[in-house]
Structures are given as C-alpha cells and as structure tokens.
N, C-alpha and C. Protein backbone atom coordinates (compact mmCIF):
# COMPACT_ATOMS: atom_id res chain seq x y z
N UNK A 1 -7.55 12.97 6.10
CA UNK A 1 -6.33 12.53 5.47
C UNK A 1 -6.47 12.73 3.97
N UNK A 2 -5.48 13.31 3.50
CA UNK A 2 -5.39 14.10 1.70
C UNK A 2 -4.51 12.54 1.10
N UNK A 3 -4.97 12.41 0.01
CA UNK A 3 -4.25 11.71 -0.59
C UNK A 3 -2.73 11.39 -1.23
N UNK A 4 -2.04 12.78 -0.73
CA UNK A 4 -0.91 12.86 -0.31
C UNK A 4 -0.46 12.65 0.23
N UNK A 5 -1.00 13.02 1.48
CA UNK A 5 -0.45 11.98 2.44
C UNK A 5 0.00 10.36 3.02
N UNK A 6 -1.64 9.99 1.95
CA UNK A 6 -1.29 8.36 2.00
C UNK A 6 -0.33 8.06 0.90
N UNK A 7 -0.18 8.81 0.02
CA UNK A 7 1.11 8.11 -1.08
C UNK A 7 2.10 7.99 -0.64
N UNK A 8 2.26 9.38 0.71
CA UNK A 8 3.92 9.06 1.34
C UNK A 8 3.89 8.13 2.23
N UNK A 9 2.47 8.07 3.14
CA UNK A 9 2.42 6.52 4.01
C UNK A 9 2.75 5.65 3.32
N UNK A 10 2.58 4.86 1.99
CA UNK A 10 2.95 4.27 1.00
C UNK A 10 4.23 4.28 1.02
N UNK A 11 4.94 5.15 0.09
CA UNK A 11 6.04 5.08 -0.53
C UNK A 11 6.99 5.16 1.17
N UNK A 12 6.99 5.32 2.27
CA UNK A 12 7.56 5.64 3.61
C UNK A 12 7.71 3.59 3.86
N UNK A 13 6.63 3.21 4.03
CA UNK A 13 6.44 1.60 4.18
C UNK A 13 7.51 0.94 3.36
N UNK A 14 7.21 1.33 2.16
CA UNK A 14 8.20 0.56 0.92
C UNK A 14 9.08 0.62 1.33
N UNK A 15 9.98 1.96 1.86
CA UNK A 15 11.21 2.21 2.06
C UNK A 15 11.51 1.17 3.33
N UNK A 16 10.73 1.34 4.37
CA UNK A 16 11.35 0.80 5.17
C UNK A 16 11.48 -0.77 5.03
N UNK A 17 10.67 -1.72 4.06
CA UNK A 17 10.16 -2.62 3.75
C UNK A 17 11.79 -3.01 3.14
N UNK A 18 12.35 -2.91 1.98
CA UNK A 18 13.24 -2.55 1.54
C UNK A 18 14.88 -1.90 1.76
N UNK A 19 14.56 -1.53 2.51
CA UNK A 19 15.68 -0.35 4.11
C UNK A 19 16.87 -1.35 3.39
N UNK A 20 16.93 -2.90 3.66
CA UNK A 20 18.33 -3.71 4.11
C UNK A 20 17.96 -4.59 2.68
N UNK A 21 17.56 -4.53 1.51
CA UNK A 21 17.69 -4.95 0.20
C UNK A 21 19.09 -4.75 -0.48
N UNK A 22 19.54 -5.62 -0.97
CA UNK A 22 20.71 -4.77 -1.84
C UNK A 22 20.02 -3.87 -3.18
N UNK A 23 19.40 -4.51 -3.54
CA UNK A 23 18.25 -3.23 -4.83
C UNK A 23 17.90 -2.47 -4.39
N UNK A 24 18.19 -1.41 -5.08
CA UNK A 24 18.53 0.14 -4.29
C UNK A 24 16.77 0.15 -5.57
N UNK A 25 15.35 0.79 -4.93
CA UNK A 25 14.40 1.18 -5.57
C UNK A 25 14.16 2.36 -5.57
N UNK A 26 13.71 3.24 -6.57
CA UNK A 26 13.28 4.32 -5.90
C UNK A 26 11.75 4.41 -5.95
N UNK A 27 10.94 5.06 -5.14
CA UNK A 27 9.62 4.56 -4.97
C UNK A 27 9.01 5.59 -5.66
N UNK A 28 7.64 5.71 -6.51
CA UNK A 28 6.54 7.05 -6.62
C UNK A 28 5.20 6.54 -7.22
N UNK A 29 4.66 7.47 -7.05
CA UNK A 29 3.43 7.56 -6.72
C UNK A 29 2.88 6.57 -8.62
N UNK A 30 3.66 6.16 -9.38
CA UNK A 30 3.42 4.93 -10.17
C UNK A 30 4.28 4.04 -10.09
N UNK A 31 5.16 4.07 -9.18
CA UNK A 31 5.75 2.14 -8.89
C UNK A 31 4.65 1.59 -9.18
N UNK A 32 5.01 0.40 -9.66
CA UNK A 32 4.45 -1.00 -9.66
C UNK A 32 4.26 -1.85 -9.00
N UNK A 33 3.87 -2.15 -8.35
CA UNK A 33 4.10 -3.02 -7.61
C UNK A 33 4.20 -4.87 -7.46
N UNK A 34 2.46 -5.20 -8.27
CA UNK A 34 2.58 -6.32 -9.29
C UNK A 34 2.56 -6.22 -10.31
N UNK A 35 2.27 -7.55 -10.86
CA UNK A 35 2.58 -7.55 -12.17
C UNK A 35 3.62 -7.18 -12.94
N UNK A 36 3.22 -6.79 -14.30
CA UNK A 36 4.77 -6.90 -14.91
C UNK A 36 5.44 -5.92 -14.19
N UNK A 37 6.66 -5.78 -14.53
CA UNK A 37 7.54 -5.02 -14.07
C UNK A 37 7.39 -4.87 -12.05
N UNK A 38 6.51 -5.23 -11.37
CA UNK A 38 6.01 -5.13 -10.19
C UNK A 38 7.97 -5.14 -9.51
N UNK A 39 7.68 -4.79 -8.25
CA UNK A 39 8.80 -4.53 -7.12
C UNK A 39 8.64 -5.72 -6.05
N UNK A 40 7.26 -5.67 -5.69
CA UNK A 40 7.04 -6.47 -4.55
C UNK A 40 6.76 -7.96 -4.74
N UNK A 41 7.25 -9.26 -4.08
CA UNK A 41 6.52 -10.72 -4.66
C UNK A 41 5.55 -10.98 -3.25
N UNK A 42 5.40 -11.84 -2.90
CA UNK A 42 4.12 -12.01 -2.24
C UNK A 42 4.05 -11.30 -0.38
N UNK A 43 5.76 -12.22 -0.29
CA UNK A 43 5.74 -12.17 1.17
C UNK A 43 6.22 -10.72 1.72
N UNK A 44 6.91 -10.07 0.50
CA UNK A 44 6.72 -8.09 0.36
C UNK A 44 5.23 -7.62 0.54
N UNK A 45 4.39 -8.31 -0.09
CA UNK A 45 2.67 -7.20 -0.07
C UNK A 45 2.55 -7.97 0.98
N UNK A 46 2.97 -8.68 1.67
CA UNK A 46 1.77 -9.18 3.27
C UNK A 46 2.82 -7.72 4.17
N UNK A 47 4.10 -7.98 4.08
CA UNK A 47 4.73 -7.05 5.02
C UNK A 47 4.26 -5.62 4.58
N UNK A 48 4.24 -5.35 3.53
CA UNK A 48 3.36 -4.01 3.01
C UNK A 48 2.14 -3.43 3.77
N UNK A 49 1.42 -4.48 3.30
CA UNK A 49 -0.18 -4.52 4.26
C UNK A 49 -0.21 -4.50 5.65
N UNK A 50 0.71 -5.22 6.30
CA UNK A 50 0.84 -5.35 7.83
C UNK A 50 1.41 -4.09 8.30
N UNK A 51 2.42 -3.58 7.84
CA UNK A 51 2.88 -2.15 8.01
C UNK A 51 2.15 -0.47 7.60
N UNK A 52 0.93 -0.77 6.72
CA UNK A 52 0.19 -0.11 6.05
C UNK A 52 -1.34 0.17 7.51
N UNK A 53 -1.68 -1.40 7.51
CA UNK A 53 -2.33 -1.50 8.46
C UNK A 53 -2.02 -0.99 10.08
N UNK A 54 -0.86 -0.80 10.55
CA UNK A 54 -0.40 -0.45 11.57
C UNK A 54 -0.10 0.95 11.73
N UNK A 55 0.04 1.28 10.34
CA UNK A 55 0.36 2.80 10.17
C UNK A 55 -0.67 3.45 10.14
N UNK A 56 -1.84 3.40 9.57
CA UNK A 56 -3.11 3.69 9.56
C UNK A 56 -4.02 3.70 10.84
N UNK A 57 -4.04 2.52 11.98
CA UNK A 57 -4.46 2.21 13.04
C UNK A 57 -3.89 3.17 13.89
N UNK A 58 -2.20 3.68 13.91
CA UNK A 58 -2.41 5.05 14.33
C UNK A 58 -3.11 6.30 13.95
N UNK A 59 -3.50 6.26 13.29
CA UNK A 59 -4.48 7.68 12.60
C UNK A 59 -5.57 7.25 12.52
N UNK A 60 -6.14 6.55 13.12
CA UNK A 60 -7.65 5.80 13.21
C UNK A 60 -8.32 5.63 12.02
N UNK A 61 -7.42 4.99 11.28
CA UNK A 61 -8.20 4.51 10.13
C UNK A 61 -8.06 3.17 10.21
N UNK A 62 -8.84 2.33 10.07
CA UNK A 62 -9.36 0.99 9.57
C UNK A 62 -8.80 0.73 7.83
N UNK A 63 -7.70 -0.01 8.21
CA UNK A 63 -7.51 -0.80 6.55
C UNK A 63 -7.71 -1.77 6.64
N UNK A 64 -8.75 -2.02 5.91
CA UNK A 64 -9.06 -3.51 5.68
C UNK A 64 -8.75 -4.38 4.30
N UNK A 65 -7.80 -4.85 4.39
CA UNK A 65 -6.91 -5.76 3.06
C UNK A 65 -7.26 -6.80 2.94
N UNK A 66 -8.08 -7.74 4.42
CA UNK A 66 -8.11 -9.48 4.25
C UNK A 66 -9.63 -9.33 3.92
N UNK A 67 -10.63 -8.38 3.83
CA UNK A 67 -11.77 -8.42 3.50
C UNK A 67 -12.15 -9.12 2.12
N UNK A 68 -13.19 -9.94 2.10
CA UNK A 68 -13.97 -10.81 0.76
C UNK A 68 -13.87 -9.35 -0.26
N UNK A 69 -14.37 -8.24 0.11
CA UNK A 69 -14.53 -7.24 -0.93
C UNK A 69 -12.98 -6.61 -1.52
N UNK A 70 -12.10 -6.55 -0.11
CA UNK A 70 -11.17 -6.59 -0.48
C UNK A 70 -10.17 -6.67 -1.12
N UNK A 71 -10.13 -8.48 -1.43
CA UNK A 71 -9.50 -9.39 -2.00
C UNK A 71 -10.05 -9.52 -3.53
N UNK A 72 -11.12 -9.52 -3.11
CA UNK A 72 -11.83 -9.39 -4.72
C UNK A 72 -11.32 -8.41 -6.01
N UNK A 73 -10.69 -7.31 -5.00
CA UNK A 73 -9.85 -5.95 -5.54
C UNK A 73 -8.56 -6.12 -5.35
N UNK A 74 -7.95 -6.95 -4.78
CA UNK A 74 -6.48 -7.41 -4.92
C UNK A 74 -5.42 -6.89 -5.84
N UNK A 75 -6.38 -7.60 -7.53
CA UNK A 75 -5.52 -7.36 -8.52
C UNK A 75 -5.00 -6.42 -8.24
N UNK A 76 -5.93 -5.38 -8.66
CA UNK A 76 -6.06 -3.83 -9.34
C UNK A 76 -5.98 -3.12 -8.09
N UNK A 77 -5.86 -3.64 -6.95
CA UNK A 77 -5.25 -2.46 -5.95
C UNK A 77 -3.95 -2.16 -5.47
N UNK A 78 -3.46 -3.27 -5.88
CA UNK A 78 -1.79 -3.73 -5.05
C UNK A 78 -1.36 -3.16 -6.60
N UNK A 79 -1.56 -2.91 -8.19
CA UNK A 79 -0.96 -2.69 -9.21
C UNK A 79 0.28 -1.35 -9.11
N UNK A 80 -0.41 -0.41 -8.25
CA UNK A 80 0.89 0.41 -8.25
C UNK A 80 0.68 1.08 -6.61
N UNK A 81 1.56 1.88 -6.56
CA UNK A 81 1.49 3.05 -5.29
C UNK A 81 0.15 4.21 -4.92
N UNK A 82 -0.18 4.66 -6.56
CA UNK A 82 -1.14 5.41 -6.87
C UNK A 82 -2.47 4.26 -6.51
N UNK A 83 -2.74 3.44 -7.17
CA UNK A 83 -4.04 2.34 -6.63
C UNK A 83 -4.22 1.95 -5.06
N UNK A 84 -3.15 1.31 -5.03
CA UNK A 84 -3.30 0.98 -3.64
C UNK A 84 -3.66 2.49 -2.32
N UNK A 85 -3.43 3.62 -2.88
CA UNK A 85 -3.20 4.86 -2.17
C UNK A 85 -4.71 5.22 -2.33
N UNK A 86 -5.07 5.06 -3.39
CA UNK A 86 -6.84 5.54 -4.01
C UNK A 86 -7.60 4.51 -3.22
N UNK A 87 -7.80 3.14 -3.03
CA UNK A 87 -7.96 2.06 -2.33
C UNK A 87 -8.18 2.16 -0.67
N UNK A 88 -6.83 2.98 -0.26
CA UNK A 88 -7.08 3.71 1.24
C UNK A 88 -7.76 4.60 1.28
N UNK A 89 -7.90 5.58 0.53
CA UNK A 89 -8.54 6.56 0.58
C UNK A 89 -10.12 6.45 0.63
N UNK A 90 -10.65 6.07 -0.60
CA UNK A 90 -11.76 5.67 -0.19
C UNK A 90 -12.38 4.68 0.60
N UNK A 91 -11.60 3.70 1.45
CA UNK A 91 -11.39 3.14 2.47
C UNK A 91 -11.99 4.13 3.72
N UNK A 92 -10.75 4.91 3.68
CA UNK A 92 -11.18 6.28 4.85
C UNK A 92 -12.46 6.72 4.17
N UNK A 93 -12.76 7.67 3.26
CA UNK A 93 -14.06 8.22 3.42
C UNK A 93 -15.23 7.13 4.14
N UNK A 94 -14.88 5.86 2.96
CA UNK A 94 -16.38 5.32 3.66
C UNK A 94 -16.33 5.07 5.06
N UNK A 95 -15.40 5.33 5.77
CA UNK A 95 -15.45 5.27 7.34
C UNK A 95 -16.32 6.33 8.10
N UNK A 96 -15.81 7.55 7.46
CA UNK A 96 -16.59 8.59 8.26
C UNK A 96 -17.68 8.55 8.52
C-alpha cells in the first residue's frame, strides 16, 4: 500500500463521515483535523478511527489507534490528513 492510497482511504472516510453535515468541507492531503482550525471534535476522530480501522482490516492491515504507543502520538497524528496517513503507513511497514 503507497501512501496515496492511504490519503484517499483518509480523505474517502472523511467524506463519508461528513456525507449528511450541512458544512460542505473539502478534504486534502493538509486538512486539519485538530487543533486550531481542526474539522473534526472528538466523537468525529472515534468515527474516523473506527471507519479507518475497518477499512484497513479489509486490506489486512492492522491499525492500531487505542495502543499506549499510539495514544502517546495522538497529538501529532490526528493534526492533519497528511500525519495521520504517514502514521498508517508506517503502521503497515512495521507489519510486514
């Protein structure tokens, strides 16, 4: 899996996450997600993650988000589309 690919797994989630919002977003590969300017508030990144995680589990990747090491990376992984996408990624390598 190219890291292209996970930005659109990404930005694909958001959309559907979002689908029935009246805030029309448009998503890329530097949305924000928290923090300032961020898109998502809390109970958005659990549905994020849960949909991220499910999407991935079809392509046999293991995302692991509730992990101690994980969480520890929270901040700075959920900060935009691009982080959280780098985050999976090397996620996947260290799987292989």
């Amino acid at each position: 899996m190219e890291k292209t690919e996970i930005i659109n797994l990404v930005i694909s989630s958001l959309e559907e996450i979002f689908e029935h919002e009246d805030q029309q977003v448009v998503f890329s590969e530097q949305t924000n997600l928290l923090g300032e300017n961020g898109v998502i508030d809390s109970m958005k990144l659990v549905e994020l993650c849960l949909a991220l995680e499910d999407k991935l589990f079809e392509k046999n990747i293991e995302f692991d988000w509730q992990s101690e090491s994980a969480m520890s990376k929270s901040r700075s992984m959920f900060i935009s589309v691009e982080s959280l996408s780098n985050e999976i990624l090397n996620q996947y390598i260290n799987q292989k």
